[in-house]
Protein backbone atom coordinates (compact mmCIF):
# COMPACT_ATOMS: atom_id res chain seq x y z
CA UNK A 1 39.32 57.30 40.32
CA UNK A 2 39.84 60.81 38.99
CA UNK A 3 38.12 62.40 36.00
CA UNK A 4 40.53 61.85 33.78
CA UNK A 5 40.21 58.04 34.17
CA UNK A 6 36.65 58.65 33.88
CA UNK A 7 37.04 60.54 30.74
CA UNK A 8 39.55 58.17 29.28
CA UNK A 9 36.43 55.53 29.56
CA UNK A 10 34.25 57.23 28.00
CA UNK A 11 36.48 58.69 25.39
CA UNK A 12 37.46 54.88 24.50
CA UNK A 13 33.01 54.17 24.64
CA UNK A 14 33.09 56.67 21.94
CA UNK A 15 35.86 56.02 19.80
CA UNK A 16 34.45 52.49 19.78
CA UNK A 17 30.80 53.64 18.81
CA UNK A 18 32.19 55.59 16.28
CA UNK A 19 34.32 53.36 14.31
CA UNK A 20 31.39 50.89 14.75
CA UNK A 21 29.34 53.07 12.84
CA UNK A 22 31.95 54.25 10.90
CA UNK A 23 32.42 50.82 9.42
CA UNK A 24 28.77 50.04 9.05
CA UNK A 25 28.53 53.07 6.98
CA UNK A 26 31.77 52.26 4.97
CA UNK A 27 30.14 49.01 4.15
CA UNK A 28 26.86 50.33 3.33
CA UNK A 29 28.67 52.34 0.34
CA UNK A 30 30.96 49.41 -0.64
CA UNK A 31 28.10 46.63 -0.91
CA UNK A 32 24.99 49.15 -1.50
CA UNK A 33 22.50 47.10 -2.95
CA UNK A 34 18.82 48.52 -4.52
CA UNK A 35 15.42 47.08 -3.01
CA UNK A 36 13.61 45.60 -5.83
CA UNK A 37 9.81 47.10 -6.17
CA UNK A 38 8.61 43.75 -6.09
CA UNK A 39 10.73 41.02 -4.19
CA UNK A 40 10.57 37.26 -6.11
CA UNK A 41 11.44 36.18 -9.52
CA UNK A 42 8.96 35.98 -12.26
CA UNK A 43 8.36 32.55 -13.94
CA UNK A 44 6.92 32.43 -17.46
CA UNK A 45 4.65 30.25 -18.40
CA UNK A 46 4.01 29.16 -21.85
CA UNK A 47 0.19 28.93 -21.74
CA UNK A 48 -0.55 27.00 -24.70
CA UNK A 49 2.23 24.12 -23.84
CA UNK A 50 0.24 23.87 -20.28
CA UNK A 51 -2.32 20.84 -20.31
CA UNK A 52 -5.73 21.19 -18.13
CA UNK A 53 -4.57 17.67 -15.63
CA UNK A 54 -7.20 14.57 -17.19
CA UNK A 55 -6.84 11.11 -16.39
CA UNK A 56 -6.92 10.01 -19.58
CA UNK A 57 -3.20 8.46 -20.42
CA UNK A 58 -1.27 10.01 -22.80
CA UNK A 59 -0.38 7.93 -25.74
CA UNK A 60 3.00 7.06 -25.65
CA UNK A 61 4.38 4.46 -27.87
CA UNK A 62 6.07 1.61 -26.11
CA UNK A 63 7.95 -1.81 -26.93
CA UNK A 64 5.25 -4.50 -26.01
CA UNK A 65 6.27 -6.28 -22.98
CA UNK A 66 4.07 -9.39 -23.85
CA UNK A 67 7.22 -11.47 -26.17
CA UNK A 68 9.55 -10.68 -23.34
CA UNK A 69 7.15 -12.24 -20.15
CA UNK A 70 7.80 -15.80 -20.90
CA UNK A 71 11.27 -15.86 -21.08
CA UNK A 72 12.11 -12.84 -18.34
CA UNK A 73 14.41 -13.68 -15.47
CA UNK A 74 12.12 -13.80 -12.33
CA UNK A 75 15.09 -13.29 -10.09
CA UNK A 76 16.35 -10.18 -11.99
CA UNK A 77 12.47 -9.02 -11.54
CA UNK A 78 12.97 -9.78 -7.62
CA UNK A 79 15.94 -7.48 -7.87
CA UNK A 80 13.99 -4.54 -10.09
CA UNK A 81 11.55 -4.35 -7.29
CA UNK A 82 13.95 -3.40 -4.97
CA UNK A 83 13.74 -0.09 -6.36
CA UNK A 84 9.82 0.02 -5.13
CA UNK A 85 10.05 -1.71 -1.65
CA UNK A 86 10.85 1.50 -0.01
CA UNK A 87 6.67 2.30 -0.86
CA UNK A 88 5.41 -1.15 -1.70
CA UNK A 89 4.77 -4.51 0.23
CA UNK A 90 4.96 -7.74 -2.15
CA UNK A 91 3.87 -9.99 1.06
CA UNK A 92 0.93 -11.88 0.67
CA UNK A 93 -1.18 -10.04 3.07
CA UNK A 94 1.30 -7.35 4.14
CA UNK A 95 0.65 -3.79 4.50
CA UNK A 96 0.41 -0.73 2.46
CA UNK A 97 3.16 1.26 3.04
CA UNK A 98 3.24 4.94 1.39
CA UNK A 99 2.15 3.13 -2.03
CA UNK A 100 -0.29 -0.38 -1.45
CA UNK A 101 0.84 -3.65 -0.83
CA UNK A 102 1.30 -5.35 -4.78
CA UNK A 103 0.92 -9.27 -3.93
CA UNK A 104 -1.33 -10.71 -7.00
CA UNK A 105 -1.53 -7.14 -8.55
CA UNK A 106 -1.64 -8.64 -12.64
CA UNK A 107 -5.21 -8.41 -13.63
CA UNK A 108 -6.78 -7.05 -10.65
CA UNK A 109 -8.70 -4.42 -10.89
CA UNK A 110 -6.90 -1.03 -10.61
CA UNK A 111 -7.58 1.24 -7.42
CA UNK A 112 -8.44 -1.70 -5.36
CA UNK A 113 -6.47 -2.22 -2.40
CA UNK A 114 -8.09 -2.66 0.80
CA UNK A 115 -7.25 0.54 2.87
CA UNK A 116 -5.18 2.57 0.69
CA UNK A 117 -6.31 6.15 -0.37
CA UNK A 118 -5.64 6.23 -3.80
CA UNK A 119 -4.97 9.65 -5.78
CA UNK A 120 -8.63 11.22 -7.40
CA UNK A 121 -7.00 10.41 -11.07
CA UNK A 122 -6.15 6.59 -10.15
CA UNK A 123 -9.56 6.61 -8.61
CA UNK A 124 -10.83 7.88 -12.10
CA UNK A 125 -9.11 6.36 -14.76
CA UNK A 126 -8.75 2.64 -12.89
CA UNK A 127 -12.55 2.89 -12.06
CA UNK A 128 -13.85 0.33 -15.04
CA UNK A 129 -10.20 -1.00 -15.78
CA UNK A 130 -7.70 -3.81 -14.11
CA UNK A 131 -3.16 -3.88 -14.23
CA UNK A 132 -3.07 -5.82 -17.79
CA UNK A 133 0.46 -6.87 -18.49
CA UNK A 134 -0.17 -3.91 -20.89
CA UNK A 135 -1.06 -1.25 -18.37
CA UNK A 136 1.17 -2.38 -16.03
CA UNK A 137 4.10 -1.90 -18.32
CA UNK A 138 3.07 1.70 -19.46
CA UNK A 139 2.47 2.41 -15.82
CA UNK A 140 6.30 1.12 -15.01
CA UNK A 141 7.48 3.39 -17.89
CA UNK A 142 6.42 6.63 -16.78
CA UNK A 143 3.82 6.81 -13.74
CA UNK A 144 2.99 10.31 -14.22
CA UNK A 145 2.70 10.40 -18.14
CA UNK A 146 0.26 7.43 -18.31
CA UNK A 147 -1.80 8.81 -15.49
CA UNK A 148 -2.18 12.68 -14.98
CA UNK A 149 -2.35 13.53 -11.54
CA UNK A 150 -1.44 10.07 -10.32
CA UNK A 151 0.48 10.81 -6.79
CA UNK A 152 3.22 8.33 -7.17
CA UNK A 153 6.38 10.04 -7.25
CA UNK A 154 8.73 6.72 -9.39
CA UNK A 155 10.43 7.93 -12.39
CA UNK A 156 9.66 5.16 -14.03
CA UNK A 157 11.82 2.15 -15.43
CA UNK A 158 13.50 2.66 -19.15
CA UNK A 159 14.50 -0.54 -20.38
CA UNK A 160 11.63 -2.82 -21.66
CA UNK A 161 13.73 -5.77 -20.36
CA UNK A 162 13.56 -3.99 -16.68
CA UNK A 163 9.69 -3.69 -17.10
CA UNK A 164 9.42 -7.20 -18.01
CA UNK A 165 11.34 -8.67 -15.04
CA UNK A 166 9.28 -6.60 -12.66
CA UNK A 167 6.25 -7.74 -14.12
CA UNK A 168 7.19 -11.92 -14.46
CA UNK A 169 7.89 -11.29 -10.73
CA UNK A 170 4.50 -9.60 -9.81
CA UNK A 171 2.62 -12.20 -11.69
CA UNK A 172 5.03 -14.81 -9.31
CA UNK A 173 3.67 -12.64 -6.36
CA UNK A 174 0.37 -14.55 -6.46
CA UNK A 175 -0.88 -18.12 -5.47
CA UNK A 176 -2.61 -18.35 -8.82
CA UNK A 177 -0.95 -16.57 -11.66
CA UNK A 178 -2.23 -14.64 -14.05
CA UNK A 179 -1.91 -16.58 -17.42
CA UNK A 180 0.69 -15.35 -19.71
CA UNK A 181 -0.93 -13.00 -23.05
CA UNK A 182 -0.06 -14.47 -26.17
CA UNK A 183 2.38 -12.89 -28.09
């Protein structure tokens, strides 16, 4: 090979290079965007509207669930909990799971199952108290609005006849059932 060949090569080595960088410097004025000082976004925070986290509940008012227990559809509450077996067991004796095992949960004392590592504000606020029909269907409603800080992640169940269901089949879940409040 000759020097002209040789020149060729590099001539076409070049020519690439350059409209490599010709293009990246093309671009560069097309899309030119500024560095921000300070990279992020700030969030504002209304201060006042922002709650110190207490386990006391906050007082929502509720239908009563204690009219609807004794003539709720235990079957429909069977198919309510399906919504909660992905973290709960309702076996006698089965297992916790992410959230503890529910069998005979109505009227036992709250924060109490054997080998489950309840949240500090369960801990707190179920420390002198036990899942009334009444607590249990606040609870149901809105987990984290009747206890602050409480670590289960559930929504919560809207309609009062829902709540019911679920909680007719909990009190089923038990081989002596709570007795029914009076109405």
């Amino acid at each position: 090979m000759d020097s002209f060949e040789w020149n060729k090569i590099f001539g076409a080595l070049l020519a690439g290079a350059f409209v490599v960088l010709g293009l990246n410097f093309l671009s560069e004025a097309i899309y030119h965007s500024e560095k921000p000082e300070q990279f992020g976004y700030a969030v504002e925070v209304d201060e006042s509207a922002t709650a110190s986290a207490s386990a006391e509940p906050e007082e929502v008012v509720i239908p009563p669930v204690a009219p609807l227990l004794a003539s709720a559809d235990i079957s429909k509450g069977e198919s309510v909990a399906k919504k909660c077996a992905a973290c709960h067991n309702f076996n006698e004796g089965g297992a916790n799971k992410v959230g503890p095992a529910l069998w005979d949960i109505v009227n036992k004392q709250m924060a109490s199952a054997e080998g489950f590592s309840y949240s500090g504000a369960l801990k707190e606020y179920g420390a002198d108290k036990v899942w009334s029909y009444d607590s249990l269907n606040k609870f149901l409603l809105k987990p984290k609005a009747y206890i602050k800080g409480t670590s289960m992640g559930f929504a919560g169940i809207k309609k009062v006849e829902d709540r019911a269901a679920l909680i007719a089949y909990m009190r089923s879940l038990s081989n002596d059932p709570a007795p029914l409040p009076d109405s």
